[in-house]
PDB file of N, CA and C in Angstrom:
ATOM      1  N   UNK A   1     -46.633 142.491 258.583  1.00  0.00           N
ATOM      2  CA  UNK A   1     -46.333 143.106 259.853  1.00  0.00           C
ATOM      3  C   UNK A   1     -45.959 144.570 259.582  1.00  0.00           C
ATOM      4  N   UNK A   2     -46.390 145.494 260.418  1.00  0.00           N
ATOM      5  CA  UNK A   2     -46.101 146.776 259.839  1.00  0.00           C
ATOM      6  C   UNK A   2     -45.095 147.123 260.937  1.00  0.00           C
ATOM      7  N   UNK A   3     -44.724 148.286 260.883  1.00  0.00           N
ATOM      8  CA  UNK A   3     -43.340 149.204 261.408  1.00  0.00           C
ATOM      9  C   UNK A   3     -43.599 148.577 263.400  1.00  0.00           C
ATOM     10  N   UNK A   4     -45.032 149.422 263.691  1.00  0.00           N
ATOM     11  CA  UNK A   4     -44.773 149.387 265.066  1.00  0.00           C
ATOM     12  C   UNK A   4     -45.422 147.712 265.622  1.00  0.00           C
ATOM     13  N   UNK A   5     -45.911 147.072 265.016  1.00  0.00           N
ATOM     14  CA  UNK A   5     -45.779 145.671 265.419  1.00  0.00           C
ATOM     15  C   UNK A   5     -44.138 145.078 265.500  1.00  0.00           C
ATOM     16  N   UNK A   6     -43.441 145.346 263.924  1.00  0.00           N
ATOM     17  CA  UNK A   6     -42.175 145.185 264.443  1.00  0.00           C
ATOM     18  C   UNK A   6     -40.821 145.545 265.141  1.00  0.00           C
ATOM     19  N   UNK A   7     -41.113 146.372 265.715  1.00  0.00           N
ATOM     20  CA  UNK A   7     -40.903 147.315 266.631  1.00  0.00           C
ATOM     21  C   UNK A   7     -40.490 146.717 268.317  1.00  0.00           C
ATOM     22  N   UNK A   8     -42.072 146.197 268.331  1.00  0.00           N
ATOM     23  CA  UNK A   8     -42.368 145.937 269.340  1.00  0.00           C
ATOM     24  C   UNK A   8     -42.025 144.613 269.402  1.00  0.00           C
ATOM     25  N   UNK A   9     -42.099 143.570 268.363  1.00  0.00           N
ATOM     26  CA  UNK A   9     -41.310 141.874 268.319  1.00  0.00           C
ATOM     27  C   UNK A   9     -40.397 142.209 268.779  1.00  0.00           C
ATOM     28  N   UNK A  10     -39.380 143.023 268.207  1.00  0.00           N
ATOM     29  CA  UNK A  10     -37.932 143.144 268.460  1.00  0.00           C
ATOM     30  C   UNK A  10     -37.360 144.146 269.363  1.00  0.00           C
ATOM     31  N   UNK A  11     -38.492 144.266 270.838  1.00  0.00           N
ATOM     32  CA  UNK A  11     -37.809 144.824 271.375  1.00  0.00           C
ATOM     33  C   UNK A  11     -36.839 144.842 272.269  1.00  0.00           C
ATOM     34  N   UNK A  12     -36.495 143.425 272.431  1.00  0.00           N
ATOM     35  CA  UNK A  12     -35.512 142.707 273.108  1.00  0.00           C
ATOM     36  C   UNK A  12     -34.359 142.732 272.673  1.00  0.00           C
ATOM     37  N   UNK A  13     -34.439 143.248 271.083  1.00  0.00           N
ATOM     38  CA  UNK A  13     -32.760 143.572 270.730  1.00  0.00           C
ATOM     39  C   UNK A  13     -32.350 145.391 270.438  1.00  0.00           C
ATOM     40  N   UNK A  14     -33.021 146.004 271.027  1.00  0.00           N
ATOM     41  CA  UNK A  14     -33.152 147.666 270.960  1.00  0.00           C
ATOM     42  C   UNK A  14     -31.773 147.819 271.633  1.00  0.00           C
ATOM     43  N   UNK A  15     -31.042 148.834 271.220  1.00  0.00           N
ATOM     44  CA  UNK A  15     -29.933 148.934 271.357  1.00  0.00           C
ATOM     45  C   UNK A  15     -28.915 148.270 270.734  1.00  0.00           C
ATOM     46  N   UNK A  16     -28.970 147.535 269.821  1.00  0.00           N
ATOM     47  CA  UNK A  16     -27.835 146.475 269.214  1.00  0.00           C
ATOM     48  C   UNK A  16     -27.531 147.307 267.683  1.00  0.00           C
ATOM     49  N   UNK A  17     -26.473 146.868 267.094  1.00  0.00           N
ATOM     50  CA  UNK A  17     -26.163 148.275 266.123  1.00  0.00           C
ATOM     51  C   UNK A  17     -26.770 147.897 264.935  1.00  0.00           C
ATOM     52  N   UNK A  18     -27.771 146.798 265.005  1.00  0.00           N
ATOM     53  CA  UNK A  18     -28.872 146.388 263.449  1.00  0.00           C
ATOM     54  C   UNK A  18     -30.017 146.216 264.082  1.00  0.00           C
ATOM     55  N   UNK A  19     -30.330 146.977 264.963  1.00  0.00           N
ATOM     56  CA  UNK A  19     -31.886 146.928 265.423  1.00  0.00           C
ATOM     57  C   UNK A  19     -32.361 147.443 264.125  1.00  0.00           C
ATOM     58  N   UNK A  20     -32.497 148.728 263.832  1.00  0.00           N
ATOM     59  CA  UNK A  20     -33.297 149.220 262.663  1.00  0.00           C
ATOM     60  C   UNK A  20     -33.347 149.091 261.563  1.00  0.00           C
ATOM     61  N   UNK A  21     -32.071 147.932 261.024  1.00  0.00           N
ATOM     62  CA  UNK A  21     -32.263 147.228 259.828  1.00  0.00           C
ATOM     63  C   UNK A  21     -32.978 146.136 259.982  1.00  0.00           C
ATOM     64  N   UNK A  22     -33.007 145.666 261.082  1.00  0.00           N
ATOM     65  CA  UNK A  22     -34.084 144.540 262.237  1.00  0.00           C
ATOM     66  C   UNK A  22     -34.719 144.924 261.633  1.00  0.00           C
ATOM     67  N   UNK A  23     -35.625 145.595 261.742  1.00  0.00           N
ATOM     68  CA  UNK A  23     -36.932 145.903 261.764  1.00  0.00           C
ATOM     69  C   UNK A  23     -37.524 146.198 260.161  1.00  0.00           C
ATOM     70  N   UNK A  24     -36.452 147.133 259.971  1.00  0.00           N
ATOM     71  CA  UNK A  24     -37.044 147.372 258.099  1.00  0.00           C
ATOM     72  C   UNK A  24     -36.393 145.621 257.258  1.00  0.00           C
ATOM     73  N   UNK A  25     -35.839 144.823 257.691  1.00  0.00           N
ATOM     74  CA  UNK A  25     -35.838 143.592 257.279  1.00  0.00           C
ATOM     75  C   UNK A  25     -37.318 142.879 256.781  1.00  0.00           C
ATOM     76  N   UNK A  26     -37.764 142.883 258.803  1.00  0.00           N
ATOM     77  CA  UNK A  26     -38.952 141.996 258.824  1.00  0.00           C
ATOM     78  C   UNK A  26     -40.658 142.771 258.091  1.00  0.00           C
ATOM     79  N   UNK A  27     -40.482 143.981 257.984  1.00  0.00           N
ATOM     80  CA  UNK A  27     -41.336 144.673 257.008  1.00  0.00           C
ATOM     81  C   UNK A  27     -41.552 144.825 255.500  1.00  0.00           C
ATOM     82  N   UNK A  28     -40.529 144.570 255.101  1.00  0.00           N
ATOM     83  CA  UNK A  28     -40.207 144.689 254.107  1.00  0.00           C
ATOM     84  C   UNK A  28     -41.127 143.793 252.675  1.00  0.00           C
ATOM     85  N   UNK A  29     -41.614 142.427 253.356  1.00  0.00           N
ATOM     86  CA  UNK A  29     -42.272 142.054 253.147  1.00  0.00           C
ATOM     87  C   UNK A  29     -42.665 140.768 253.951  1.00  0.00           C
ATOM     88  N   UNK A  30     -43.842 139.590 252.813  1.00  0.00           N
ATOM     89  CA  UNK A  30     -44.743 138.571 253.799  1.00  0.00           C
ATOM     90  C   UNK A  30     -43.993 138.484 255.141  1.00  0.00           C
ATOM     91  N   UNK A  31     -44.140 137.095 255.718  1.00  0.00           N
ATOM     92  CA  UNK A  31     -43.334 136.728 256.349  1.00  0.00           C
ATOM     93  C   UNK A  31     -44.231 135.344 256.796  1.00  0.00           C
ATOM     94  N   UNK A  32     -43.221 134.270 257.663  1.00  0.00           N
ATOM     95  CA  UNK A  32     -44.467 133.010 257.823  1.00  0.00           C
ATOM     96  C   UNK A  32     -44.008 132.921 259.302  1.00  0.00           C
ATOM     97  N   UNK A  33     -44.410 133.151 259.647  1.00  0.00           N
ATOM     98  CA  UNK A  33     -44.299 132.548 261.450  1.00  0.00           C
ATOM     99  C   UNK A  33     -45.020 131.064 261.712  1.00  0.00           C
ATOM    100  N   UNK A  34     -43.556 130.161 262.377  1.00  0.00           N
ATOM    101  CA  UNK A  34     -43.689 128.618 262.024  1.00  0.00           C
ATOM    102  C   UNK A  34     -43.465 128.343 263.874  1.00  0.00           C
ATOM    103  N   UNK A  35     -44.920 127.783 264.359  1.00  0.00           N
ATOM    104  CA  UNK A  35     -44.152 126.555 265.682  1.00  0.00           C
ATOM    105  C   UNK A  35     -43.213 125.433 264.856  1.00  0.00           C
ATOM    106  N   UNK A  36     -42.286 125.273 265.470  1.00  0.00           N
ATOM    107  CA  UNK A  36     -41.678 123.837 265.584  1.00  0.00           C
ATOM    108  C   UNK A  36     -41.484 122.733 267.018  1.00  0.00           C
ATOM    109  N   UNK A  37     -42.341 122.042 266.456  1.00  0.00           N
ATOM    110  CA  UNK A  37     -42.543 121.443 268.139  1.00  0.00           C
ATOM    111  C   UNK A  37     -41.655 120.284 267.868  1.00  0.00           C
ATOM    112  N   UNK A  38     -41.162 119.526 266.820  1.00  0.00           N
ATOM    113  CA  UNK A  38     -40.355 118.186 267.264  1.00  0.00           C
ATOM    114  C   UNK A  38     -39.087 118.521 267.469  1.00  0.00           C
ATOM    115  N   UNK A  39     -38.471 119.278 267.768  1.00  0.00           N
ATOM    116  CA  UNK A  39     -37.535 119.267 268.790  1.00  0.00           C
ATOM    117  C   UNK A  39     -37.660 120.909 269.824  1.00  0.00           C
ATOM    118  N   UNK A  40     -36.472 120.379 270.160  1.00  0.00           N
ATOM    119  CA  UNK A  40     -35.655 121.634 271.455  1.00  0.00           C
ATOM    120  C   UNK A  40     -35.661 122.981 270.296  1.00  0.00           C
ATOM    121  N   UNK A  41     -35.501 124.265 271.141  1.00  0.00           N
ATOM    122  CA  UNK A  41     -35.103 125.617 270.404  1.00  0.00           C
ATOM    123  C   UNK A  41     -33.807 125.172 270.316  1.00  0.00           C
ATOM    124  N   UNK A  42     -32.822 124.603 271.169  1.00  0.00           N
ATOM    125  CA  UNK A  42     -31.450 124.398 270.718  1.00  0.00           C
ATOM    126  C   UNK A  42     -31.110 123.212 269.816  1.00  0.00           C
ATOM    127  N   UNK A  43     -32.101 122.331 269.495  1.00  0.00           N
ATOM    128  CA  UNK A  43     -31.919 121.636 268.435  1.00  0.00           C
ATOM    129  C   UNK A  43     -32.172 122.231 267.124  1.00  0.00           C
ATOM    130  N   UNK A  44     -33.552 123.026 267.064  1.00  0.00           N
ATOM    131  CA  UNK A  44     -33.546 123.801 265.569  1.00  0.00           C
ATOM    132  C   UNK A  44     -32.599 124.760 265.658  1.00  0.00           C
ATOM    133  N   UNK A  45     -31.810 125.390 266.498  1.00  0.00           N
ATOM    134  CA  UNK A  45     -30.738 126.688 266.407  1.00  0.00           C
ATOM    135  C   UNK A  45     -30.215 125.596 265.780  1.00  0.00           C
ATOM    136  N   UNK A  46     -29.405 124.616 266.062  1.00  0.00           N
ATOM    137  CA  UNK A  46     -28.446 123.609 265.345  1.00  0.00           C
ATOM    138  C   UNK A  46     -28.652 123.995 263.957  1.00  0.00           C
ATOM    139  N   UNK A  47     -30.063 123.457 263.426  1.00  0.00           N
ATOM    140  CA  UNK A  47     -30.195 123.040 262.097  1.00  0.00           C
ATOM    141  C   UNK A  47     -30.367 124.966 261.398  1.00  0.00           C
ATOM    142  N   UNK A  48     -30.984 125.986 261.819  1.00  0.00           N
ATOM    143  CA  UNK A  48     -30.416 127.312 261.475  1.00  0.00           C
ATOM    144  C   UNK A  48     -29.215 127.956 261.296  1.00  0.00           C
ATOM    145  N   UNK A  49     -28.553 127.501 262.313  1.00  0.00           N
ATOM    146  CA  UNK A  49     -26.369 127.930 262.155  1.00  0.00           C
ATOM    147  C   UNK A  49     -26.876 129.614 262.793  1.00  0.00           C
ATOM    148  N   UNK A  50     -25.569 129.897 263.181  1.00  0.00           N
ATOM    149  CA  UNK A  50     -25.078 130.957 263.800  1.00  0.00           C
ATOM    150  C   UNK A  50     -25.714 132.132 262.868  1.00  0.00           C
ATOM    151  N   UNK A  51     -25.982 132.981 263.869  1.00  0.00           N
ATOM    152  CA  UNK A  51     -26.744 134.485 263.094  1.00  0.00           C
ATOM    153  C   UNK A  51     -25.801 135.319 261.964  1.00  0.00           C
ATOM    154  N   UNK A  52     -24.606 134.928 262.296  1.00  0.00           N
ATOM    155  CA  UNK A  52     -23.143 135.755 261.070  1.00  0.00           C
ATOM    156  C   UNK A  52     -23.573 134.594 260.069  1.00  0.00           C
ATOM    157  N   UNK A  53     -23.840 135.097 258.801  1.00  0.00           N
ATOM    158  CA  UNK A  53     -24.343 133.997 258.001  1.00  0.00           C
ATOM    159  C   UNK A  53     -22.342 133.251 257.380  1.00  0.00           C
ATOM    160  N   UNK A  54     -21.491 134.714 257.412  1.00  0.00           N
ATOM    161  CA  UNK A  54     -20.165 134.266 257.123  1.00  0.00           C
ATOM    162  C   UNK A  54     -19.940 132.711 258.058  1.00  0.00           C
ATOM    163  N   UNK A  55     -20.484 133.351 259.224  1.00  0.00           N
ATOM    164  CA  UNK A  55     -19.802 131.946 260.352  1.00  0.00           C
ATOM    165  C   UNK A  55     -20.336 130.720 260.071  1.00  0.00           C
ATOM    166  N   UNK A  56     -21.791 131.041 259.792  1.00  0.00           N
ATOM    167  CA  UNK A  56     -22.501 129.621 259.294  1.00  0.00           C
ATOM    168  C   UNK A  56     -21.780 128.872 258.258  1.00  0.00           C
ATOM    169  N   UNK A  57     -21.317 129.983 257.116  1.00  0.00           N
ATOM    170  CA  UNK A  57     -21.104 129.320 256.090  1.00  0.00           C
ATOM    171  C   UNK A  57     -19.619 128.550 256.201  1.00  0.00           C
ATOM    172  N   UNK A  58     -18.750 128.896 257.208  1.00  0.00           N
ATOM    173  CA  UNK A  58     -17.700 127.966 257.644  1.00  0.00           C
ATOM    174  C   UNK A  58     -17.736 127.090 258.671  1.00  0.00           C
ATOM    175  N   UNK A  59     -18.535 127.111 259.195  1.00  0.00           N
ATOM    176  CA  UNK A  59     -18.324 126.154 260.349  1.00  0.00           C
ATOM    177  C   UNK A  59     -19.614 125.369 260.258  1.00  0.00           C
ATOM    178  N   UNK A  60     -20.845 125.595 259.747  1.00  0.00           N
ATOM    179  CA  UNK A  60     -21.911 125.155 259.633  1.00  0.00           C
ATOM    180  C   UNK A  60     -22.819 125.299 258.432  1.00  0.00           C
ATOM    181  N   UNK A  61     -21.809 124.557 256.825  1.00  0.00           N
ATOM    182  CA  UNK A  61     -22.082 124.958 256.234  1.00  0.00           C
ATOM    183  C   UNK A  61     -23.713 124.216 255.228  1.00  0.00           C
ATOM    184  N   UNK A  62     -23.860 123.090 255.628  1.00  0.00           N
ATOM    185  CA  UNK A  62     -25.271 123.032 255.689  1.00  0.00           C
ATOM    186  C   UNK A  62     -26.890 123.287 256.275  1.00  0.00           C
ATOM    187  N   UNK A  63     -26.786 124.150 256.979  1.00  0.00           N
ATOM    188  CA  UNK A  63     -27.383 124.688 257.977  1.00  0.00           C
ATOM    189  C   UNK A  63     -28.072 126.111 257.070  1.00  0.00           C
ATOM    190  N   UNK A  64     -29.511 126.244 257.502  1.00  0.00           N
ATOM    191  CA  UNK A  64     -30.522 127.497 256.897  1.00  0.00           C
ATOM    192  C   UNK A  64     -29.167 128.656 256.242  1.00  0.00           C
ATOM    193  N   UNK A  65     -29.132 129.161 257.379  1.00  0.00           N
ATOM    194  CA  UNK A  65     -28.508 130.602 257.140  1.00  0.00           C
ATOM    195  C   UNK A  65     -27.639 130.393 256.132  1.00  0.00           C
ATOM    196  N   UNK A  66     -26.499 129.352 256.497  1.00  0.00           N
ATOM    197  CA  UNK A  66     -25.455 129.435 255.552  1.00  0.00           C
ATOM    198  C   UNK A  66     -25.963 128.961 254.293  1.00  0.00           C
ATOM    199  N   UNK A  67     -27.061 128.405 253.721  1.00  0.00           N
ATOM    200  CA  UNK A  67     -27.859 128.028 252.461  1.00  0.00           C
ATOM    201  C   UNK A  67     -28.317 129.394 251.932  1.00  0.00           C
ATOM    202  N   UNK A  68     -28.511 129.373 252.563  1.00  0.00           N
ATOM    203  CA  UNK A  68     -29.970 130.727 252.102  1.00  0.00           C
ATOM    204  C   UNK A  68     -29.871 132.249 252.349  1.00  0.00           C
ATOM    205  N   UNK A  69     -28.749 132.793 253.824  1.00  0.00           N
ATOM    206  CA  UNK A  69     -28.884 133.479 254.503  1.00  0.00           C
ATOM    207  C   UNK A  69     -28.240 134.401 253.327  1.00  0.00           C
ATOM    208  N   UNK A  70     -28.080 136.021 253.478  1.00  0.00           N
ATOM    209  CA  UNK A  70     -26.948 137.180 252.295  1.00  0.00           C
ATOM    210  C   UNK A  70     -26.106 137.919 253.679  1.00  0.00           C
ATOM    211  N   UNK A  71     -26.909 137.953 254.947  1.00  0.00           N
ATOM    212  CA  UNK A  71     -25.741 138.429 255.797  1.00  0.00           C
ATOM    213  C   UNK A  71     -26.732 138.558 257.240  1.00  0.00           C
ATOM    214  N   UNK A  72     -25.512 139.305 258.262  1.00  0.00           N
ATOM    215  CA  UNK A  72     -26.702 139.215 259.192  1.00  0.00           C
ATOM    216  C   UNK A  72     -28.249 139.835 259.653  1.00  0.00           C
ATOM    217  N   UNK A  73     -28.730 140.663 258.522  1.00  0.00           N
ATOM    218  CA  UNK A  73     -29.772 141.015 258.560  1.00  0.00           C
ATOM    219  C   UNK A  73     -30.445 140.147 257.688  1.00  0.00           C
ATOM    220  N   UNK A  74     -30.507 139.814 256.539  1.00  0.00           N
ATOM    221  CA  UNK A  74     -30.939 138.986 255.697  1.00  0.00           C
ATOM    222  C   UNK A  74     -30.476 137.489 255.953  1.00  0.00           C
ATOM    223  N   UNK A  75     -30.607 136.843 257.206  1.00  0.00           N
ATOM    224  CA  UNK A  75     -29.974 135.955 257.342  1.00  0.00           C
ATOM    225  C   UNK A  75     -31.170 134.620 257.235  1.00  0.00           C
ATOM    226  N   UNK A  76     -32.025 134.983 256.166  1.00  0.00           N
ATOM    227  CA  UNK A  76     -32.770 133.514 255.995  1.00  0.00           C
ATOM    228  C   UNK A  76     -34.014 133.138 257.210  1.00  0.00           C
ATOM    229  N   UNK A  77     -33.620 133.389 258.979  1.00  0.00           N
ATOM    230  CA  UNK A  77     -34.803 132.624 259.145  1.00  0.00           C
ATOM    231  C   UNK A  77     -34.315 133.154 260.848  1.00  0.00           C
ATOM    232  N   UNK A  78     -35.799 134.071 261.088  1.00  0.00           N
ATOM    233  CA  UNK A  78     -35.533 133.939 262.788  1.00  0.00           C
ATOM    234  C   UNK A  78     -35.519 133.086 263.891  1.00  0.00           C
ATOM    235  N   UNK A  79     -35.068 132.564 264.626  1.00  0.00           N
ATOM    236  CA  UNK A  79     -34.856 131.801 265.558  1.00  0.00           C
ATOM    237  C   UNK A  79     -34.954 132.645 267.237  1.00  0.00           C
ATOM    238  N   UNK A  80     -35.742 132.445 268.029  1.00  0.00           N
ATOM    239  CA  UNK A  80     -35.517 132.636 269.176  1.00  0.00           C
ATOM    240  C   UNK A  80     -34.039 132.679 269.964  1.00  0.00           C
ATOM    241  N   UNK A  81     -33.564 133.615 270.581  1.00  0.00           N
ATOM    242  CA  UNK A  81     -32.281 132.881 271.065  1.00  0.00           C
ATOM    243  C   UNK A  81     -32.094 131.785 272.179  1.00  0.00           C
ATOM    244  N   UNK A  82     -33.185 131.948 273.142  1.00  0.00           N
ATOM    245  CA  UNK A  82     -33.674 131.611 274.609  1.00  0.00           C
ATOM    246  C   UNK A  82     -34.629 130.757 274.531  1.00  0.00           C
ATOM    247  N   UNK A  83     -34.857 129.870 274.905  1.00  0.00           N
ATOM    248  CA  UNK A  83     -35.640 128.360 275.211  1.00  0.00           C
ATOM    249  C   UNK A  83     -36.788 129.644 276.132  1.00  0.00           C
ATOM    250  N   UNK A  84     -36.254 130.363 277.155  1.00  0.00           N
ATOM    251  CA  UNK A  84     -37.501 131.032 277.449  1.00  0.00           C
ATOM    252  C   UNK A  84     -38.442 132.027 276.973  1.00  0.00           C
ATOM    253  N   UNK A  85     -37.444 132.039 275.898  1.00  0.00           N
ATOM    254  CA  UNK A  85     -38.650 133.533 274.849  1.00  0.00           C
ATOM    255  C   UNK A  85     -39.378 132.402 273.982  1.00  0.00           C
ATOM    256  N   UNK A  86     -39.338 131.710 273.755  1.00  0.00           N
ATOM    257  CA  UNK A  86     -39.771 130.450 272.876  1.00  0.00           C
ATOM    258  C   UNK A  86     -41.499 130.903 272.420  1.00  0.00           C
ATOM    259  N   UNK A  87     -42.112 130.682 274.185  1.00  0.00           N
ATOM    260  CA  UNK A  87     -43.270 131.065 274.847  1.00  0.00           C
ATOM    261  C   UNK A  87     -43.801 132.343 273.956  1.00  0.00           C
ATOM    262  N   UNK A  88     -43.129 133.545 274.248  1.00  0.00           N
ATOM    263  CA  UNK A  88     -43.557 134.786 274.451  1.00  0.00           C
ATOM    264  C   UNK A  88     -43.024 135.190 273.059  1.00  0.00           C
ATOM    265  N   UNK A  89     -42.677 134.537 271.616  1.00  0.00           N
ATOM    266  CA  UNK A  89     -42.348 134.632 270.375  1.00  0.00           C
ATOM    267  C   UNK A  89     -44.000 133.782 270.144  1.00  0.00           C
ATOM    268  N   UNK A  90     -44.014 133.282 270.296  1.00  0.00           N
ATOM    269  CA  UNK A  90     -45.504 132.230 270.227  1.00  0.00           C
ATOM    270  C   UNK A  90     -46.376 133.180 270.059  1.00  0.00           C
ATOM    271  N   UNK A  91     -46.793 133.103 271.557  1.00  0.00           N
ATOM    272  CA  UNK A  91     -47.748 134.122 271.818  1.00  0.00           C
ATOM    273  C   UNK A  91     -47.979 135.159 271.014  1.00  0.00           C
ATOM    274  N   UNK A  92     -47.050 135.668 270.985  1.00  0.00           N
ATOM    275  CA  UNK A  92     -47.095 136.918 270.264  1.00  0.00           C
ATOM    276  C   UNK A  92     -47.331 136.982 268.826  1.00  0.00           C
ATOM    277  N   UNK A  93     -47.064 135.840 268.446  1.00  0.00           N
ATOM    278  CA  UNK A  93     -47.802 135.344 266.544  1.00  0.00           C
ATOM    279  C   UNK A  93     -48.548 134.778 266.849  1.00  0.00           C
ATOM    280  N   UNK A  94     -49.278 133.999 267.448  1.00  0.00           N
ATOM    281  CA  UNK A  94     -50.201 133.341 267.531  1.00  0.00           C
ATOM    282  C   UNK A  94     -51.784 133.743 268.389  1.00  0.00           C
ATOM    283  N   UNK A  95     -51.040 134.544 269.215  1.00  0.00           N
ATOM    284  CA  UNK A  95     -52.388 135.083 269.968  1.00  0.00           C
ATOM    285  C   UNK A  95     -52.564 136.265 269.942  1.00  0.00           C
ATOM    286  N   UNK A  96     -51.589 137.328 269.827  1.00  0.00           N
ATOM    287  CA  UNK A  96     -51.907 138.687 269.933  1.00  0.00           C
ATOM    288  C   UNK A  96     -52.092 139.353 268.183  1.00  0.00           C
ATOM    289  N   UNK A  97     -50.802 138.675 267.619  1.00  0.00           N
ATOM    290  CA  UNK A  97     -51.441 139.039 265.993  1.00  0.00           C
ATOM    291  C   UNK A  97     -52.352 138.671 265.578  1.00  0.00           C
ATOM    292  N   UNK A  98     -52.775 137.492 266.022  1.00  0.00           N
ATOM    293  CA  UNK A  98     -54.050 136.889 265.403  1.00  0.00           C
ATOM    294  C   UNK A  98     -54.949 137.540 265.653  1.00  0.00           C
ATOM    295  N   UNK A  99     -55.331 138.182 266.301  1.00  0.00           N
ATOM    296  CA  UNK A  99     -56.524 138.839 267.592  1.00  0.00           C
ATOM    297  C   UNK A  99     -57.281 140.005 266.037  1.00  0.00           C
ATOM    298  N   UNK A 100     -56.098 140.434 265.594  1.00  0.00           N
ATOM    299  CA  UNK A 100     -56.264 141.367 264.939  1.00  0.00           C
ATOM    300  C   UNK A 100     -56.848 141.337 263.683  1.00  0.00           C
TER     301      UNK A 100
END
């Protein structure tokens, strides 16, 4: 994914004070963009843990982030926040990157 593709994924968090480590995160290198269809977005948030990988690692300490995550930019594994971006995170790996 290069700069202004990720840019444009994340433009729903523009303005937040790690947008632009956002972004040079997800560039930085590969990356795998995964549907998960057997459950809810709020069932896999469960099994991911809270975006503060600190918080994961106390309160949810078997959970992605707190395994794997180094902090909240490097936190192991994106998750949608919204059951309704679910859709339009899809789409957007699946039909518009692909296109390309």
């Amino acid at each position: 994914m290069d700069r202004n593709r990720a840019t444009e994924f994340y433009e729903v968090y523009k303005g937040i004070k790690e947008y632009h480590e956002m972004i040079d995160e997800i560039i930085s290198g590969p990356i795998l963009a995964m549907e998960i269809a057997c459950c809810s977005v709020d069932e896999f948030r469960a099994h991911v843990g809270p975006w503060d990988v600190e918080v994961a690692q106390k309160l949810h300490p078997t959970s992605i982030r707190a395994k794997f995550g180094k902090n909240t930019i490097q936190n192991a594994v994106h998750c949608t926040d919204l059951t309704q971006e679910a859709g339009n995170e899809l789409s957007y790996f699946f039909d518009i990157l692909s296109d390309e």
